[in-house]
Protein backbone atom coordinates (compact mmCIF):
# COMPACT_ATOMS: atom_id res chain seq x y z
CA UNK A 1 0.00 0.00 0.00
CA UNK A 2 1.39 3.83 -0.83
CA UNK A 3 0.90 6.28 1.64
CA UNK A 4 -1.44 7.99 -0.60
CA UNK A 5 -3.97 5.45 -0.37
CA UNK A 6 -4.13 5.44 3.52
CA UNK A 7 -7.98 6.49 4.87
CA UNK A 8 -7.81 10.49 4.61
CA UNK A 9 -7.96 10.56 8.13
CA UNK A 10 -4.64 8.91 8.91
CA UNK A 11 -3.04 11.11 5.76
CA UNK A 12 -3.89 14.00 7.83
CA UNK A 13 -3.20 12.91 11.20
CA UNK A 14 -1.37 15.36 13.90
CA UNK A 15 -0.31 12.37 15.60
CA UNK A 16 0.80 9.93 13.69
CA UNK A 17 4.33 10.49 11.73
CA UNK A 18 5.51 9.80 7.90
CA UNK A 19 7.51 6.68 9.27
CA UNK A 20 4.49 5.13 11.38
CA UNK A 21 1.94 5.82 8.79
CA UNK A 22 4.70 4.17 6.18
CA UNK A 23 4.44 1.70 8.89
CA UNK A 24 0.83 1.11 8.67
CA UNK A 25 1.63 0.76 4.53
CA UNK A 26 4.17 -2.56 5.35
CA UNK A 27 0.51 -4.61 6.00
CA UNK A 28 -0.64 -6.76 3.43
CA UNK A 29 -4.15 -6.52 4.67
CA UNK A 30 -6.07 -4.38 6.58
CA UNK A 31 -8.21 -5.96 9.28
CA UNK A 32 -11.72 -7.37 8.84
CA UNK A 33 -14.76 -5.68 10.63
CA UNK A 34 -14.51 -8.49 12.68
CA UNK A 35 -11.19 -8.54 13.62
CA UNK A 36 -11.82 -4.88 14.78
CA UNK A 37 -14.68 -5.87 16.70
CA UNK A 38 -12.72 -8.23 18.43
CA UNK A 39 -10.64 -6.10 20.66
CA UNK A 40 -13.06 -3.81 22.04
CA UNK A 41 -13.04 -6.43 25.10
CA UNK A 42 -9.37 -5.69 25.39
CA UNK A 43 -9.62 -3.84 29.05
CA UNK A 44 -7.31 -1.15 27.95
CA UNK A 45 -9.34 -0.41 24.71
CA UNK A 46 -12.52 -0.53 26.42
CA UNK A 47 -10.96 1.76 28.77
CA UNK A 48 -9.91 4.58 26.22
CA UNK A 49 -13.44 3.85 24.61
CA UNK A 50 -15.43 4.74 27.48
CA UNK A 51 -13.35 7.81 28.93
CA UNK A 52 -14.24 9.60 25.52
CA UNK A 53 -18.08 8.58 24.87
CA UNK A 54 -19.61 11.88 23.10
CA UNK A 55 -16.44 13.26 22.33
CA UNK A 56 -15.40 11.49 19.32
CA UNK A 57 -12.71 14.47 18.04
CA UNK A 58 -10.64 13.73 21.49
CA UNK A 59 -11.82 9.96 20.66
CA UNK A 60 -9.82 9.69 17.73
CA UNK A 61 -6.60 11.38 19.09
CA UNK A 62 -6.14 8.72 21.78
CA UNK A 63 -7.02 5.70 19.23
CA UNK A 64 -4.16 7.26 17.43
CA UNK A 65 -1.59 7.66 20.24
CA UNK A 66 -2.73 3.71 21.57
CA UNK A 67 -2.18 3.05 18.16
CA UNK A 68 1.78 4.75 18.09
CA UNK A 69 1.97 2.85 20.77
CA UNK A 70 1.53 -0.75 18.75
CA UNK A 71 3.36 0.29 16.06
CA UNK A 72 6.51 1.03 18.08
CA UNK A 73 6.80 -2.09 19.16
CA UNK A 74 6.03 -3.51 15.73
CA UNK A 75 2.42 -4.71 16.45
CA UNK A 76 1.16 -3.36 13.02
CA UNK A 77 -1.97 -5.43 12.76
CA UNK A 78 -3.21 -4.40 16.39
CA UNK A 79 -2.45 -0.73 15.15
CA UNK A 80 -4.68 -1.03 12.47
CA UNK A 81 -7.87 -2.28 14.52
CA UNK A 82 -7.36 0.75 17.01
CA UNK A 83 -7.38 2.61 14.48
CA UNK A 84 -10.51 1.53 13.22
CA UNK A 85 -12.72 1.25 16.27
């Protein structure tokens, strides 16, 4: 995948740098609606979830710093699904 064809909102993300979101362009596949689903029992996602209900804008800044967080220690896959929730 080329950078240009990440989801608008990653292409203009304040949090997320060139080299993680050429990061997030290594994956073959991006994850199934399912696979999102999956990990919203995680406790630390349902954490972050439920600290920012009606307030998607500050929402969306913490999925993206949980999901620096994954892909500094590689875990691109998991990065993806945060980023999806």
């Amino acid at each position: 995948m080329h950078i240009n064809e990440l989801p608008t909102f990653l292409r203009s993300s304040q949090v997320l740098t060139m080299d993680e979101l050429a990061l997030l362009c290594e994956s073959e596949r991006l994850p199934t609606d399912e696979e999102v689903e999956s990990i919203r029992d995680h406790t630390d996602i349902q954490d972050l979830l439920n600290a920012f209900l009606g307030d998607d804008s500050t929402k969306e800044i913490h999925l993206q710093l949980k999901a620096k967080e994954y892909l500094k220690i590689r875990e691109i896959d998991m990065a993806w699904k945060v980023l999806f929730l």
